[in-house]
C-alpha atoms as a PDB file:
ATOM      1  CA  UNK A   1     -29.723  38.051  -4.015  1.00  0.00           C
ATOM      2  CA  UNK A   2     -30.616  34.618  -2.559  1.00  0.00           C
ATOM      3  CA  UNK A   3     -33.013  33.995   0.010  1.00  0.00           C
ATOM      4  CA  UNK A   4     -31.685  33.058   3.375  1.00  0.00           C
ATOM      5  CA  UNK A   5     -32.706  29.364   4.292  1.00  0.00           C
ATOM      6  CA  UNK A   6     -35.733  29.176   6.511  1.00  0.00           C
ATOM      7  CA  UNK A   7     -34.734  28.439  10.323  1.00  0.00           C
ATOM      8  CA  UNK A   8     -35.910  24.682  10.047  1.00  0.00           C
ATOM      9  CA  UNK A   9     -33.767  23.768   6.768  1.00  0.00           C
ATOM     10  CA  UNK A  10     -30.688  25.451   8.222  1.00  0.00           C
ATOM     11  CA  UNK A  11     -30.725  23.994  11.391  1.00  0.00           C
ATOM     12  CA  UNK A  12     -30.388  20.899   9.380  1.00  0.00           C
ATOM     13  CA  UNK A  13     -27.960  21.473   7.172  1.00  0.00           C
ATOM     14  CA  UNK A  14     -25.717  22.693  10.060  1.00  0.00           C
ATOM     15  CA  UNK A  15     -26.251  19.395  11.928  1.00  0.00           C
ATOM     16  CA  UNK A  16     -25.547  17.535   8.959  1.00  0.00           C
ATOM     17  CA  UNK A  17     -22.077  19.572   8.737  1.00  0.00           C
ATOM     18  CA  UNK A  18     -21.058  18.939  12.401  1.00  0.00           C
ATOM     19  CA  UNK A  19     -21.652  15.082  11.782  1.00  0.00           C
ATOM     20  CA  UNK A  20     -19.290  15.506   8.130  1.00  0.00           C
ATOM     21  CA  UNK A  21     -16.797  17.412  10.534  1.00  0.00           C
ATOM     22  CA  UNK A  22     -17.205  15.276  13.384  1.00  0.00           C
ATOM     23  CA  UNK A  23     -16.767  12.122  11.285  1.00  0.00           C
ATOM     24  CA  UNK A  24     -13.205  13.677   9.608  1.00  0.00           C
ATOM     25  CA  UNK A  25     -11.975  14.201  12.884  1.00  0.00           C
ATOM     26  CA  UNK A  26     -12.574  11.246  14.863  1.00  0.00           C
ATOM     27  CA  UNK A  27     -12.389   8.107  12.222  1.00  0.00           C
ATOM     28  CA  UNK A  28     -12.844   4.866  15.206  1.00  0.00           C
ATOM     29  CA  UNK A  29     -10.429   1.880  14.731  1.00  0.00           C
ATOM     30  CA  UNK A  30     -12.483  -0.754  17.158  1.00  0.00           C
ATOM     31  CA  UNK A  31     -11.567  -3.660  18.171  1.00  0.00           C
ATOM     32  CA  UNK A  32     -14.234  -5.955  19.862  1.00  0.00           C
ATOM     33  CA  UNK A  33     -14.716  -9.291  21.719  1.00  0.00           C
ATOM     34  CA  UNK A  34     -18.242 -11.225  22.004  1.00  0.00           C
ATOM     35  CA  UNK A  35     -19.889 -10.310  18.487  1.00  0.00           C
ATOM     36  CA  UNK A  36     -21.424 -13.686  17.913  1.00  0.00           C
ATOM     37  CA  UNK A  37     -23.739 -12.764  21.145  1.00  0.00           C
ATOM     38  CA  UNK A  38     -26.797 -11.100  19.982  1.00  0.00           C
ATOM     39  CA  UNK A  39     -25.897  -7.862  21.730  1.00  0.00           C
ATOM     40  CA  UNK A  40     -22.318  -7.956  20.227  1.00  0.00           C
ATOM     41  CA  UNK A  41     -24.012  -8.489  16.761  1.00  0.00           C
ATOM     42  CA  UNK A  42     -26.400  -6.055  16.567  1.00  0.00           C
ATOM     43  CA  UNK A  43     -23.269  -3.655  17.725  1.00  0.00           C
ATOM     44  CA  UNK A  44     -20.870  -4.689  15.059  1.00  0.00           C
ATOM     45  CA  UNK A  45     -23.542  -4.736  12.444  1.00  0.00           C
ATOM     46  CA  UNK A  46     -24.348  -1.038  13.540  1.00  0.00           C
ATOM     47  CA  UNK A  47     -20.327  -0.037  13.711  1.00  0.00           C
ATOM     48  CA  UNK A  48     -20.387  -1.636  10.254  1.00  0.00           C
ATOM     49  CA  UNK A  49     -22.779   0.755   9.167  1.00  0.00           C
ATOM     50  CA  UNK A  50     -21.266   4.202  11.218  1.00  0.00           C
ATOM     51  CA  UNK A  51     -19.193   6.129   8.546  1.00  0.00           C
ATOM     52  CA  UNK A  52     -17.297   7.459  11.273  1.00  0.00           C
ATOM     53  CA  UNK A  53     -15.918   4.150  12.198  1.00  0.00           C
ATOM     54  CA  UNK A  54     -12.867   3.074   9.980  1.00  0.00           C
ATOM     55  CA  UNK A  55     -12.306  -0.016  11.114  1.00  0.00           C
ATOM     56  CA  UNK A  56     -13.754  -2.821  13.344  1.00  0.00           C
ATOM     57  CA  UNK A  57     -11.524  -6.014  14.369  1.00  0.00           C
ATOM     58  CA  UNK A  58     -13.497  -8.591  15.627  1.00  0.00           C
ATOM     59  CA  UNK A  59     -11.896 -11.625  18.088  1.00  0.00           C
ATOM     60  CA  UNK A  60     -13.795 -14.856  18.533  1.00  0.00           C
ATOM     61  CA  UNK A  61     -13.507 -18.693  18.215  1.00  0.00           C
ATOM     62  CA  UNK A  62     -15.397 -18.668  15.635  1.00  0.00           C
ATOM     63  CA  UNK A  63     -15.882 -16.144  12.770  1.00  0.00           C
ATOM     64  CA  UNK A  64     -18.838 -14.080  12.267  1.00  0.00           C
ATOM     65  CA  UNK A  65     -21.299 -14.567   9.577  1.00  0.00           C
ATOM     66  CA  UNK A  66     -20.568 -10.790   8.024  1.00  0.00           C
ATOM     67  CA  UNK A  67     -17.953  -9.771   5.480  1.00  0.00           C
ATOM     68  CA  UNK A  68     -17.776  -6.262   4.990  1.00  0.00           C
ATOM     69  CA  UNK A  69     -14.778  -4.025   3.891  1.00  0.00           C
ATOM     70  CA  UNK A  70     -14.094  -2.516   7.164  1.00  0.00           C
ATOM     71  CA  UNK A  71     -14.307  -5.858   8.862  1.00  0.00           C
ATOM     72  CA  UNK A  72     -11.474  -7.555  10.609  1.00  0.00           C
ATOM     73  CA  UNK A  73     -11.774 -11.058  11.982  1.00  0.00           C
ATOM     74  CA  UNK A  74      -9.691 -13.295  13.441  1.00  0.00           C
ATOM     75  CA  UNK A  75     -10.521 -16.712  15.361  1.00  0.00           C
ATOM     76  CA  UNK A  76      -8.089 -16.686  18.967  1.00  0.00           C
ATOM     77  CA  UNK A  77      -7.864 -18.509  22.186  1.00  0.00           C
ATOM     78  CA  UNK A  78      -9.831 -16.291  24.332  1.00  0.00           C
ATOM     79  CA  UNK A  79      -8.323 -17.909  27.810  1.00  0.00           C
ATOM     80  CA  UNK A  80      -4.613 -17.039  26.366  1.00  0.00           C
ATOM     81  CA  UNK A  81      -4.197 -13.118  25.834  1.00  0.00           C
ATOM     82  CA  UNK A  82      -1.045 -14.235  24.027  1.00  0.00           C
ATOM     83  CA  UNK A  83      -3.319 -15.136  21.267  1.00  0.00           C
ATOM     84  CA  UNK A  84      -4.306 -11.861  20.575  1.00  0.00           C
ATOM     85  CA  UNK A  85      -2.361  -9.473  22.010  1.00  0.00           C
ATOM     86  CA  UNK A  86      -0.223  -8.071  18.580  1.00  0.00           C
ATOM     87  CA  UNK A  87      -3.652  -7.414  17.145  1.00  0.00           C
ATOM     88  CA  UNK A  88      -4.553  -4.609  19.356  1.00  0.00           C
ATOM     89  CA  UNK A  89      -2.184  -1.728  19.023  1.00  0.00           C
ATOM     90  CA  UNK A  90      -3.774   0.998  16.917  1.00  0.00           C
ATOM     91  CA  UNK A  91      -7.562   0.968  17.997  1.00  0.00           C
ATOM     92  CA  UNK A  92      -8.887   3.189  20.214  1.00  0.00           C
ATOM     93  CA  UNK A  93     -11.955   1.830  21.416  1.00  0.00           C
ATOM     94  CA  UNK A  94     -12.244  -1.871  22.727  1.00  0.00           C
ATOM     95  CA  UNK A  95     -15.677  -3.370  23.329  1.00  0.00           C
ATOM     96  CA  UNK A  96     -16.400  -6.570  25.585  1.00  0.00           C
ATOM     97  CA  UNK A  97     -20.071  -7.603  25.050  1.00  0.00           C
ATOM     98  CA  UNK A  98     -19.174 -11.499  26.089  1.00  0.00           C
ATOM     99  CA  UNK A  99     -20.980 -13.289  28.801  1.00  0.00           C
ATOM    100  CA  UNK A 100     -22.617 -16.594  29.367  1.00  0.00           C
ATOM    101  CA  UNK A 101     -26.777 -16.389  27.852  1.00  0.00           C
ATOM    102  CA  UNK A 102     -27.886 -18.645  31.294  1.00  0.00           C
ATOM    103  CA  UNK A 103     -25.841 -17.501  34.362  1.00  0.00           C
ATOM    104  CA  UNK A 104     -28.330 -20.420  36.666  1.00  0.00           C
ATOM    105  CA  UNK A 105     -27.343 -22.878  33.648  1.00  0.00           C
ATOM    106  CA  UNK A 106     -23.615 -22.590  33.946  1.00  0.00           C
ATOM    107  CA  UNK A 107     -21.223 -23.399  37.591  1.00  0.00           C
ATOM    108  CA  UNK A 108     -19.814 -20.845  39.095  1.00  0.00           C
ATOM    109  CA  UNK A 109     -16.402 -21.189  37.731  1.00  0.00           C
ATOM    110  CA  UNK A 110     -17.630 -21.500  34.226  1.00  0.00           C
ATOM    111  CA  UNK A 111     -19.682 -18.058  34.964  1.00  0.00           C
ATOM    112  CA  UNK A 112     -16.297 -16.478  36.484  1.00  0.00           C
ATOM    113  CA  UNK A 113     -14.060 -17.442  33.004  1.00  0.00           C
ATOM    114  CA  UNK A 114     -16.193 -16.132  30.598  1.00  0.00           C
ATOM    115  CA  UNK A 115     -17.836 -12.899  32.850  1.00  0.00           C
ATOM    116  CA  UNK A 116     -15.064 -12.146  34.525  1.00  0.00           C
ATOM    117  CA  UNK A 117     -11.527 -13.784  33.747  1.00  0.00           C
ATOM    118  CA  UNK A 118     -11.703 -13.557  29.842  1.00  0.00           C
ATOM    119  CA  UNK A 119     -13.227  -9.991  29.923  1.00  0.00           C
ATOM    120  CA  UNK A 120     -10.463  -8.842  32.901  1.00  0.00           C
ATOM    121  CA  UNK A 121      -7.655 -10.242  30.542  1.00  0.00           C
ATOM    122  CA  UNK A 122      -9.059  -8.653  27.236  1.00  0.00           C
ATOM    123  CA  UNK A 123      -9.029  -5.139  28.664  1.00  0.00           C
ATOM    124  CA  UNK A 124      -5.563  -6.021  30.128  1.00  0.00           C
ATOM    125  CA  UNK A 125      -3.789  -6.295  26.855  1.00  0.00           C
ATOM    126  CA  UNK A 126      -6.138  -3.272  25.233  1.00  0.00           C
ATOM    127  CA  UNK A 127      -4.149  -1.112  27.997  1.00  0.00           C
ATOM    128  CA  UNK A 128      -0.895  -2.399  27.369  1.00  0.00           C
ATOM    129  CA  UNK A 129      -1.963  -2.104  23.661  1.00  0.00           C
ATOM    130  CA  UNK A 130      -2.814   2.092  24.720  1.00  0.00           C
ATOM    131  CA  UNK A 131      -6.099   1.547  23.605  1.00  0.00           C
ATOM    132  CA  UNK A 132      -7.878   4.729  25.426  1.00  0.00           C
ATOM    133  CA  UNK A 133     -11.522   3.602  25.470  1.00  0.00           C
ATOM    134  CA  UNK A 134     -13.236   0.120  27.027  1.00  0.00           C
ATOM    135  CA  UNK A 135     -16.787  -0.266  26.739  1.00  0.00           C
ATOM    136  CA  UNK A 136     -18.423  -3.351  28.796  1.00  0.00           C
ATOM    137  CA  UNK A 137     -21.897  -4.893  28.917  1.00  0.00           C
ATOM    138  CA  UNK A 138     -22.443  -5.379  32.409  1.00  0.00           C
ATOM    139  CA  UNK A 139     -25.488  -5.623  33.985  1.00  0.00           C
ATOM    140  CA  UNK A 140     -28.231  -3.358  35.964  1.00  0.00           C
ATOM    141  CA  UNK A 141     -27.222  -3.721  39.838  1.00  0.00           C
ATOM    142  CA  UNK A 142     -23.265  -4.625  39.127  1.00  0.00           C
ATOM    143  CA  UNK A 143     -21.789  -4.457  42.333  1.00  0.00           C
ATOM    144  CA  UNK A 144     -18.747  -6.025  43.827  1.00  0.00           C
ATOM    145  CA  UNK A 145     -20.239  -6.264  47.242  1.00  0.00           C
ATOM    146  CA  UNK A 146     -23.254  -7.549  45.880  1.00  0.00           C
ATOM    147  CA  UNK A 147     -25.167 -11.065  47.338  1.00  0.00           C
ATOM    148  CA  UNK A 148     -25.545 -11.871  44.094  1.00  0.00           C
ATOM    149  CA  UNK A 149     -22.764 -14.203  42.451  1.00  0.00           C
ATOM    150  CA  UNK A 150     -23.440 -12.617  39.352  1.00  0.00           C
ATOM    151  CA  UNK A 151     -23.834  -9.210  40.294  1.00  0.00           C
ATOM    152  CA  UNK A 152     -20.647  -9.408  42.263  1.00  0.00           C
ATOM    153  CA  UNK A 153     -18.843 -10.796  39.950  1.00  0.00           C
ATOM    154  CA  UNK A 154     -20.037  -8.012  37.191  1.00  0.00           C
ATOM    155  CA  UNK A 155     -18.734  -5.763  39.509  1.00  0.00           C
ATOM    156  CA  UNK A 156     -15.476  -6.948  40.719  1.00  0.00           C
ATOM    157  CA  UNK A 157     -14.766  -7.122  36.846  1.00  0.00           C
ATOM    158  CA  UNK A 158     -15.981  -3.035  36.436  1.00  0.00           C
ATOM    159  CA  UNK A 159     -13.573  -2.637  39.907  1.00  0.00           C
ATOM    160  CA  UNK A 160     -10.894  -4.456  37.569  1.00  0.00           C
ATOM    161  CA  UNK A 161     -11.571  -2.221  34.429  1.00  0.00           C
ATOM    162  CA  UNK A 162     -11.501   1.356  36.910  1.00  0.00           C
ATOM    163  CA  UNK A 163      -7.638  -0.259  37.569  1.00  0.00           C
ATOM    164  CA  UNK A 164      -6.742   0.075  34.198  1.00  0.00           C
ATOM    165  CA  UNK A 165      -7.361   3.610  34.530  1.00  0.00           C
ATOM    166  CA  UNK A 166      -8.974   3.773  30.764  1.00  0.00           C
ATOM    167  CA  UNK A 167      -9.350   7.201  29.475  1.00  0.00           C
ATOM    168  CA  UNK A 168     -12.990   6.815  28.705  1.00  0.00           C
ATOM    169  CA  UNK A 169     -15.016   4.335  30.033  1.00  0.00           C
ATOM    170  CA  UNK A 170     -18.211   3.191  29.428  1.00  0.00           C
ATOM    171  CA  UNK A 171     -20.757   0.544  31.670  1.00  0.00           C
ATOM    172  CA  UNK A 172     -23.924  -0.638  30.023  1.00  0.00           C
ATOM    173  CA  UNK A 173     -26.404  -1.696  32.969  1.00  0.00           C
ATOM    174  CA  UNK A 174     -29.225  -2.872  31.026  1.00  0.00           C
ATOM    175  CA  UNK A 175     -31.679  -4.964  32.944  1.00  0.00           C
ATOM    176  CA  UNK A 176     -34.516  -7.467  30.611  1.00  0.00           C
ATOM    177  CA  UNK A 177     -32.757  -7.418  27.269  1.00  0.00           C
ATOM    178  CA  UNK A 178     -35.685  -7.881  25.121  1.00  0.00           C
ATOM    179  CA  UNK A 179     -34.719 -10.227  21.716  1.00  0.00           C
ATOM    180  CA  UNK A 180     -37.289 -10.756  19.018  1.00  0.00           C
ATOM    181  CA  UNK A 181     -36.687 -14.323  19.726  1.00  0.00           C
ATOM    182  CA  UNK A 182     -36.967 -16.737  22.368  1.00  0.00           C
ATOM    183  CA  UNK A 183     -32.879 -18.711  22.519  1.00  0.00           C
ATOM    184  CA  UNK A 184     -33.529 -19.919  26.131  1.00  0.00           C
ATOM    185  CA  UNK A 185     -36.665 -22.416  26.123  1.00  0.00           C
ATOM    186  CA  UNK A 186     -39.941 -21.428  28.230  1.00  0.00           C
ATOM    187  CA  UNK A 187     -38.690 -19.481  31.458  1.00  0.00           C
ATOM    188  CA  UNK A 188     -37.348 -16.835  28.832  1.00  0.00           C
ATOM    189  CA  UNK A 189     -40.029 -17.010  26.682  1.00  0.00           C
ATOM    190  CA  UNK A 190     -42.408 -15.949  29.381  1.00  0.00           C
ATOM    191  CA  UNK A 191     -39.896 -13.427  30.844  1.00  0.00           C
ATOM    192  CA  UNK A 192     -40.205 -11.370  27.077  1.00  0.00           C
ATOM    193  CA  UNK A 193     -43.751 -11.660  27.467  1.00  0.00           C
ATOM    194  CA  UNK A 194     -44.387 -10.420  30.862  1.00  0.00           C
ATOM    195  CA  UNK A 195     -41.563  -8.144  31.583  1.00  0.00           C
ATOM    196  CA  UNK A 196     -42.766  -5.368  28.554  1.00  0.00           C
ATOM    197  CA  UNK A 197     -45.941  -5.058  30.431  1.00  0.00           C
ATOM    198  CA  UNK A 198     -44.637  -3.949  33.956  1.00  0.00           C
ATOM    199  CA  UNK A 199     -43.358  -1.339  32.323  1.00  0.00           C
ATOM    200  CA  UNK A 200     -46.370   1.098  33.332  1.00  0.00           C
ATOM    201  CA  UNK A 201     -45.497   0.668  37.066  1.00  0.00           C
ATOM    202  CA  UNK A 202     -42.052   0.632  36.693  1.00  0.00           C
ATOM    203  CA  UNK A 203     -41.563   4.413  37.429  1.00  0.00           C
ATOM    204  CA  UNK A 204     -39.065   6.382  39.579  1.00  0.00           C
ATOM    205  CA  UNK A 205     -36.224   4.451  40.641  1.00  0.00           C
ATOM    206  CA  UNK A 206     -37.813   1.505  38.997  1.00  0.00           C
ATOM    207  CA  UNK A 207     -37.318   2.649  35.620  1.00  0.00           C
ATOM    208  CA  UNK A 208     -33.389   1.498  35.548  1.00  0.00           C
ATOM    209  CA  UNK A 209     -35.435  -2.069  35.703  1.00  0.00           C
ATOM    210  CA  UNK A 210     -37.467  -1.467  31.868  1.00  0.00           C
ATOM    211  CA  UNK A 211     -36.691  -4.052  29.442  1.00  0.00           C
ATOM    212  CA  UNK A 212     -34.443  -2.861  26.674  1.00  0.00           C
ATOM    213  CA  UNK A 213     -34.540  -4.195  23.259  1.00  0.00           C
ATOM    214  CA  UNK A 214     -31.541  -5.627  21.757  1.00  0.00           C
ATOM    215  CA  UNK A 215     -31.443  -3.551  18.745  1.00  0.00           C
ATOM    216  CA  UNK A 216     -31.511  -0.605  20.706  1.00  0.00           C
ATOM    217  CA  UNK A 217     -28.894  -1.399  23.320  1.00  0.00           C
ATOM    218  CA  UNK A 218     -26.005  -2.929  20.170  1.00  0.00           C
ATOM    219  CA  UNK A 219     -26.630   0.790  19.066  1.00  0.00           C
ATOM    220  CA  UNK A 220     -26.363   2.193  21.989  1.00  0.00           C
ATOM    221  CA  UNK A 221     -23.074   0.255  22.678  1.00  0.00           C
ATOM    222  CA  UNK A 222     -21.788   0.708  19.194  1.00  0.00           C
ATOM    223  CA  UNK A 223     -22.648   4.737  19.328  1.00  0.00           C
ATOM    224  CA  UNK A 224     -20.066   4.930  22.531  1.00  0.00           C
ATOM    225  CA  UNK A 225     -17.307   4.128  20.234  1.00  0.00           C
ATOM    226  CA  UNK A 226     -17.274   7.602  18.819  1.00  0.00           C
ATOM    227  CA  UNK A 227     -17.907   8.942  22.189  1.00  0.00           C
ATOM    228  CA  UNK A 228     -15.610  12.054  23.278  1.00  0.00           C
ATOM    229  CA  UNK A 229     -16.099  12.384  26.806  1.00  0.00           C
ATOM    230  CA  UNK A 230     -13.841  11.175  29.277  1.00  0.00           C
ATOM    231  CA  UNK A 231     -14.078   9.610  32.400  1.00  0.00           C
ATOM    232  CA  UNK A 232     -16.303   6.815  33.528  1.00  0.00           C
ATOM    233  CA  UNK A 233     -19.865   6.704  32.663  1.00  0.00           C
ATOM    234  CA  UNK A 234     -22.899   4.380  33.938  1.00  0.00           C
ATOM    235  CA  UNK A 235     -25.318   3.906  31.522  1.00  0.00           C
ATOM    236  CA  UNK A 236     -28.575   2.036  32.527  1.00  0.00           C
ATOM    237  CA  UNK A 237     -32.692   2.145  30.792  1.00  0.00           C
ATOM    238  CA  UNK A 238     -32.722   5.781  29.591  1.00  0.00           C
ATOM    239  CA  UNK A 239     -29.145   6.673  29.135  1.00  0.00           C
ATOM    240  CA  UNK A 240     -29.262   3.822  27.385  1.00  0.00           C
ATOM    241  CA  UNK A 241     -32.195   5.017  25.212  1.00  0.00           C
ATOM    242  CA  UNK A 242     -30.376   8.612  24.863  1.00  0.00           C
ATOM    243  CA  UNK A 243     -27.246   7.065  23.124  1.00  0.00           C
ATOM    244  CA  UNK A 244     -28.819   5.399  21.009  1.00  0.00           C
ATOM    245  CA  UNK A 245     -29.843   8.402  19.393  1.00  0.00           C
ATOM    246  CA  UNK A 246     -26.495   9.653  20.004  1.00  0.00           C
ATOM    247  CA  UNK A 247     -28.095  12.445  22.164  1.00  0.00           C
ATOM    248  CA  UNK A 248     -24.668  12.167  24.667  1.00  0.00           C
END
């Protein structure tokens, strides 16, 4: 007669059989705008890497420097929908990580084409195209009534995307985005050196403000393809943190 499994082992193989299950249920076809940002790559490197992702599409003026099997590309106008709009149908999750690095560097209108206009346009066509899910990188504070330019204009483009009436939607509100490197010269540089070490007194209400690293956030993005619920969702610091590990 065979021993039954101790309580420990068990547990895992049963985990490991709802994530086989899971993944023969819900293969992802993605399609994604922004992946030669360092958020968007350390998503579509991650999506690469999901087995429960089939396929990933990826739409850019320029290609990516990744080839994988699953992996899609295709170099568009991103001002002219037109450009890409026969490539969508048949993907079920769209994700928008595109945005200017400086908002203070760029004008206004610039900031409002590529954070607001491009995005608004992309998720546009991914309805027409029945695409059911749109995930966005926003930002920590998006509001449409905001003072901020650029946190109004974050949220007038999340007021856009509600529109569209997505079945699942999902906001990233990261604040600091920590990157192992410094891309912006030596007011960023000393931003990813100061801002991990308020951390300690950034508590309560505060904590929506921690600095998130990069790798942590693309796989927190990329996890939300294979995301069931429906609905909108707000993710900020530790919901952030929590899908990463796919605890949602």
């Amino acid at each position: 007669m065979k021993r039954p499994l101790p309580s420990a082992k068990r547990e895992s193989r049963d985990r490991k059989t709802r994530r086989q299950r899971g993944a023969c249920r819900s293969m992802a076809s993605v399609v994604m705008m922004g992946a030669t940002g360092a958020v968007g790559g350390q998503a579509l490197q991650r999506l690469l890497d999901m087995p429960e992702v089939a396929q990933v599409t990826v739409l850019g003026r320029r290609p990516v420097a990744v080839t994988h099997p699953k992996l899609s590309q295709h170099v568009v106008d991103l001002e002219d929908a037109a450009s890409y709009a026969g490539l969508l149908a048949g993907h079920q999750v769209a994700i928008c990580t595109l945005g200017v690095g400086q908002p203070t560097k760029v004008t206004r209108e610039e900031f409002k084409r590529v954070d607001h206009d491009i995005p608004l346009a992309f998720a546009t066509a991914c309805s027409k195209a029945r695409v059911g899910r749109f995930v966005l990188l926003a930002s920590v504070g998006s509001d449409a009534t905001s003072r901020s330019y650029y946190l109004r204009g974050k949220g007038q483009l999340e007021d856009g995307l509600r529109a569209l009436k997505f079945n699942g939607l999902s906001l990233f509100h990261p604040s600091m985005i920590l990157t192992p490197g410094n891309r912006y010269g030596w007011s960023q540089g000393l931003m990813l050196a100061v801002w991990p070490k308020l951390h300690p007194i950034m508590v309560g209400s505060l904590r929506r403000f921690r600095g998130i690293a990069v790798e942590v956030l693309g796989r927190a993005i990329a996890q939300s393809a294979i995301a069931t619920g429906q609905g909108e969702e707000v993710l900020e610091w530790e919901a952030i943190r929590r899908r990463a590990k796919f605890e949602a």
